[in-house]
N, C-alpha and C. Protein backbone atom coordinates (compact mmCIF):
# COMPACT_ATOMS: atom_id res chain seq x y z
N UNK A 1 -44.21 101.61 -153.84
CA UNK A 1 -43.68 102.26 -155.04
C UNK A 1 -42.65 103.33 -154.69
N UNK A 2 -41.55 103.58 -155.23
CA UNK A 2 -40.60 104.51 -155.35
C UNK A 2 -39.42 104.19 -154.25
N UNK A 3 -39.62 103.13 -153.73
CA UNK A 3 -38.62 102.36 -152.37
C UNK A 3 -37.34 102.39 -152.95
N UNK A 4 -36.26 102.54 -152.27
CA UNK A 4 -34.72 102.01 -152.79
C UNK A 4 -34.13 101.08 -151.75
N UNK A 5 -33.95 99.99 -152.31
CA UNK A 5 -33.68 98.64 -151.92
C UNK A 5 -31.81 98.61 -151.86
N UNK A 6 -31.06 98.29 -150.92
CA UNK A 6 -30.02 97.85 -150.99
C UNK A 6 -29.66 96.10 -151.08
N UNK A 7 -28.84 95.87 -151.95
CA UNK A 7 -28.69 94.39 -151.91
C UNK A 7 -26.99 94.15 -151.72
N UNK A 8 -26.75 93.13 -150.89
CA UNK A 8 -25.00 92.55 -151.30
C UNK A 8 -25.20 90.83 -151.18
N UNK A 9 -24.61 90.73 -151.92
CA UNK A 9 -24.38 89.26 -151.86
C UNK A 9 -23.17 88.35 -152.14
N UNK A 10 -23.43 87.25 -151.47
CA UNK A 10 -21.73 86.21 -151.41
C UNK A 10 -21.92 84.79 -151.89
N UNK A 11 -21.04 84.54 -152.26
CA UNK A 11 -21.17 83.07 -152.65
C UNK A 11 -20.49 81.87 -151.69
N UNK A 12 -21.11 81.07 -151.76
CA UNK A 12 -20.74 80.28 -150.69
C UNK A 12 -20.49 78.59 -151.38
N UNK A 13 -19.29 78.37 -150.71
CA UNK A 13 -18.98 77.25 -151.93
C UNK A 13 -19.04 75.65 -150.32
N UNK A 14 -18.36 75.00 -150.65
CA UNK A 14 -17.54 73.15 -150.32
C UNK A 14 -16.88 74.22 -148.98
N UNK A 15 -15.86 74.87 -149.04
CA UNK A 15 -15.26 75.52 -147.93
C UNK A 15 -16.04 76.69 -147.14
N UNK A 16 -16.91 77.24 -147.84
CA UNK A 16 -17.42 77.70 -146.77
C UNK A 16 -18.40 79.09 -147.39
N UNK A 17 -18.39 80.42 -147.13
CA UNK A 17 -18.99 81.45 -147.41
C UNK A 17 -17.39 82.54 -148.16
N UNK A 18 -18.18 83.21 -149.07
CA UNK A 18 -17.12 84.17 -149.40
C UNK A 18 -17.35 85.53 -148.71
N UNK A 19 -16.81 86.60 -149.56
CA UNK A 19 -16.67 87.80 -148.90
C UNK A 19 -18.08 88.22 -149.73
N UNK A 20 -18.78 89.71 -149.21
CA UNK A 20 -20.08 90.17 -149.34
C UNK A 20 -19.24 90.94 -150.49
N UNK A 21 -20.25 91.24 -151.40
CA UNK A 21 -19.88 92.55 -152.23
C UNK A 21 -20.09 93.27 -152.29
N UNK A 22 -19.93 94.38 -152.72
CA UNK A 22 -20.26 95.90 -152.10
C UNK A 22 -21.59 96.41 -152.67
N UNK A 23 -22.34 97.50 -151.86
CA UNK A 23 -23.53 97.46 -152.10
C UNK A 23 -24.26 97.57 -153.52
N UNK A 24 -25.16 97.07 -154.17
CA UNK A 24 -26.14 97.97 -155.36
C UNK A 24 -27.52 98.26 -154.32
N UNK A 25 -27.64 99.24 -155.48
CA UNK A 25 -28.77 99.84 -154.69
C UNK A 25 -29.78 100.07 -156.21
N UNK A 26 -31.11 100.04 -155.99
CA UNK A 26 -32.09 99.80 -156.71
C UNK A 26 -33.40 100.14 -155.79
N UNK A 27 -34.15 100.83 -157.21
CA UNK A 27 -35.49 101.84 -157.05
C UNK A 27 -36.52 100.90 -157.78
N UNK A 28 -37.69 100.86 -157.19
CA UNK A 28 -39.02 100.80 -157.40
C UNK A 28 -39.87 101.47 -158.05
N UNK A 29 -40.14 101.01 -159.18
CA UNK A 29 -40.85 102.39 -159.89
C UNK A 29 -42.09 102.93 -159.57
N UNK A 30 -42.61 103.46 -159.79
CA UNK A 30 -43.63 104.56 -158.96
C UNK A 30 -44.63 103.99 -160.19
N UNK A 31 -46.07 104.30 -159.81
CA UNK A 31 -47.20 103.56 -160.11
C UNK A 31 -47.45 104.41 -161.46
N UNK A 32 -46.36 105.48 -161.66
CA UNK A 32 -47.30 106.12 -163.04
C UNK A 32 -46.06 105.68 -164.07
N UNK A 33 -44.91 105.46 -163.50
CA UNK A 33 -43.62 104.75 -164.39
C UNK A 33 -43.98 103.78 -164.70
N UNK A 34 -44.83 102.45 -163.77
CA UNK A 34 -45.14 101.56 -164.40
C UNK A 34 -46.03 101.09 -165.87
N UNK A 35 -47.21 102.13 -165.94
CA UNK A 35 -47.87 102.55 -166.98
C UNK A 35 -47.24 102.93 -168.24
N UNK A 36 -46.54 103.80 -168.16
CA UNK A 36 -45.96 104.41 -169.42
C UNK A 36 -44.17 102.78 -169.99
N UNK A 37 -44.31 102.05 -168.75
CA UNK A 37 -43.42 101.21 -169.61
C UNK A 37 -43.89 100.29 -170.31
N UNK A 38 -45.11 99.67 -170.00
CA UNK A 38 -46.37 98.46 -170.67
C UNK A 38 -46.32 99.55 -172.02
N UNK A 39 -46.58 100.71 -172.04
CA UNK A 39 -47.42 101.25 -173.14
C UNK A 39 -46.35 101.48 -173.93
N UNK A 40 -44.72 101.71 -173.64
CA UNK A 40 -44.00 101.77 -174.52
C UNK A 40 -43.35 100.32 -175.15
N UNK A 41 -43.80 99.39 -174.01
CA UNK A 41 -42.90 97.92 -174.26
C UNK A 41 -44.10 97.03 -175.08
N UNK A 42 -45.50 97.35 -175.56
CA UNK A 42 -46.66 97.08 -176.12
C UNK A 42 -45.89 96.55 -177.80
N UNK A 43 -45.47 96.85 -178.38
CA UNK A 43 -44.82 96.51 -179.60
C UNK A 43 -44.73 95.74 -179.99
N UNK A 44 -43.57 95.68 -178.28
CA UNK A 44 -42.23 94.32 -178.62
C UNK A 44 -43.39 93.22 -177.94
N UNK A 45 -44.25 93.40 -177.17
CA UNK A 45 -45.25 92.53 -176.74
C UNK A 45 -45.99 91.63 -178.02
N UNK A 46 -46.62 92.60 -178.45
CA UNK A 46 -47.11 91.91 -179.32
C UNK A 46 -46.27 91.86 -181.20
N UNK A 47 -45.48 91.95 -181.12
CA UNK A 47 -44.52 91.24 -182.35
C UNK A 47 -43.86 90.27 -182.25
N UNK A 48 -43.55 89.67 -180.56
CA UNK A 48 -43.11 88.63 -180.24
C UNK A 48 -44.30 87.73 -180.16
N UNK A 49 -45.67 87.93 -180.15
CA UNK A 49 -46.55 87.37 -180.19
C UNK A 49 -46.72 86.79 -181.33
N UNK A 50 -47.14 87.65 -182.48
CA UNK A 50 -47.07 87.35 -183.40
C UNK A 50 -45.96 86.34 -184.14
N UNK A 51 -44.95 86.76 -183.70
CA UNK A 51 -43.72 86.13 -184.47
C UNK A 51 -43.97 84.35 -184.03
N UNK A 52 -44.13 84.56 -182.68
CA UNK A 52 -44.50 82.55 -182.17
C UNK A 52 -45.79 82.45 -182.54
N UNK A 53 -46.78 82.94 -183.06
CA UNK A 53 -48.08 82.31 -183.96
C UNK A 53 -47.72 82.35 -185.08
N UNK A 54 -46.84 82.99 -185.55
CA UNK A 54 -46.61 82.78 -187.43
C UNK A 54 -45.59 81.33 -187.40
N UNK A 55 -44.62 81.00 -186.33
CA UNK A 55 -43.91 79.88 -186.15
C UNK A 55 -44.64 78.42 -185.94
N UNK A 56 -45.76 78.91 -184.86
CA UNK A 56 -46.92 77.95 -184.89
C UNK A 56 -47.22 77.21 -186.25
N UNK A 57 -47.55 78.04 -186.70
CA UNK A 57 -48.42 77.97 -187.90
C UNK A 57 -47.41 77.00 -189.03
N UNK A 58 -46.45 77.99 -188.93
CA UNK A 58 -45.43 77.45 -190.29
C UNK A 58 -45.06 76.01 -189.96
N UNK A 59 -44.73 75.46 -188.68
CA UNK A 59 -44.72 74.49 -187.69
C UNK A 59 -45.61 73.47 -188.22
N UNK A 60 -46.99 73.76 -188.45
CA UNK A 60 -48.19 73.02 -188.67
C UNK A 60 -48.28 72.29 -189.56
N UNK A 61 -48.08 73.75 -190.83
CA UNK A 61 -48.29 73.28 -191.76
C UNK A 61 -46.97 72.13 -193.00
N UNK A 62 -46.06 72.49 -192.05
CA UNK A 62 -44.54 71.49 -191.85
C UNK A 62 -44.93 70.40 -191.66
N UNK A 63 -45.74 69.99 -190.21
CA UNK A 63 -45.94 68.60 -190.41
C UNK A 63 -46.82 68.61 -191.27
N UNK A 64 -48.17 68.91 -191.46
CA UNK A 64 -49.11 67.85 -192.31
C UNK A 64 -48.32 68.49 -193.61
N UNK A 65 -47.78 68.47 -193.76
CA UNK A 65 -46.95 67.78 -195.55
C UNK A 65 -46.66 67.08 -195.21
N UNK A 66 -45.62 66.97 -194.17
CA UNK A 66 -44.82 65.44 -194.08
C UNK A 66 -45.67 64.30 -193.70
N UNK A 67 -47.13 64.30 -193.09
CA UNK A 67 -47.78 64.11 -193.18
C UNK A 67 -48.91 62.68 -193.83
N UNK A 68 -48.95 63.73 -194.94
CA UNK A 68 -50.07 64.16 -195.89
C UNK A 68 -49.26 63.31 -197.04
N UNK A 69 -47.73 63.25 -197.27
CA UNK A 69 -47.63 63.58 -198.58
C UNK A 69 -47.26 61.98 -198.88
């Protein structure tokens, strides 16, 4: 937890490898950052939940009319 990672990377095609690109650099979040982002991202968790069981559903009851009728 709390590491900073450097990355570069190149693409490499038919002719060969390209040029590297210049560095990003990127942090690891620390074990108490991880907590407080579940508990703020909890919402969108479960409203996207909801939203694909209400689609389910509407889904369902779509076919058995077509179904049914």
């Amino acid at each position: 937890p709390g590491k900073i990672y450097a990355f570069q990377v190149r693409a490499r095609t038919a002719v060969g490898y390209g040029p590297y690109s210049g560095k990003m650099y990127f942090q690891t979040l620390t074990g108490g950052e991880r907590s407080e982002m579940v508990q703020d991202r909890l919402p969108l968790i479960v409203g996207s939940a909801l939203g694909g069981l209400a689609f389910l559903v509407i889904a369902a009851i779509a076919i058995l009319a077509i179904i049914f009728k």
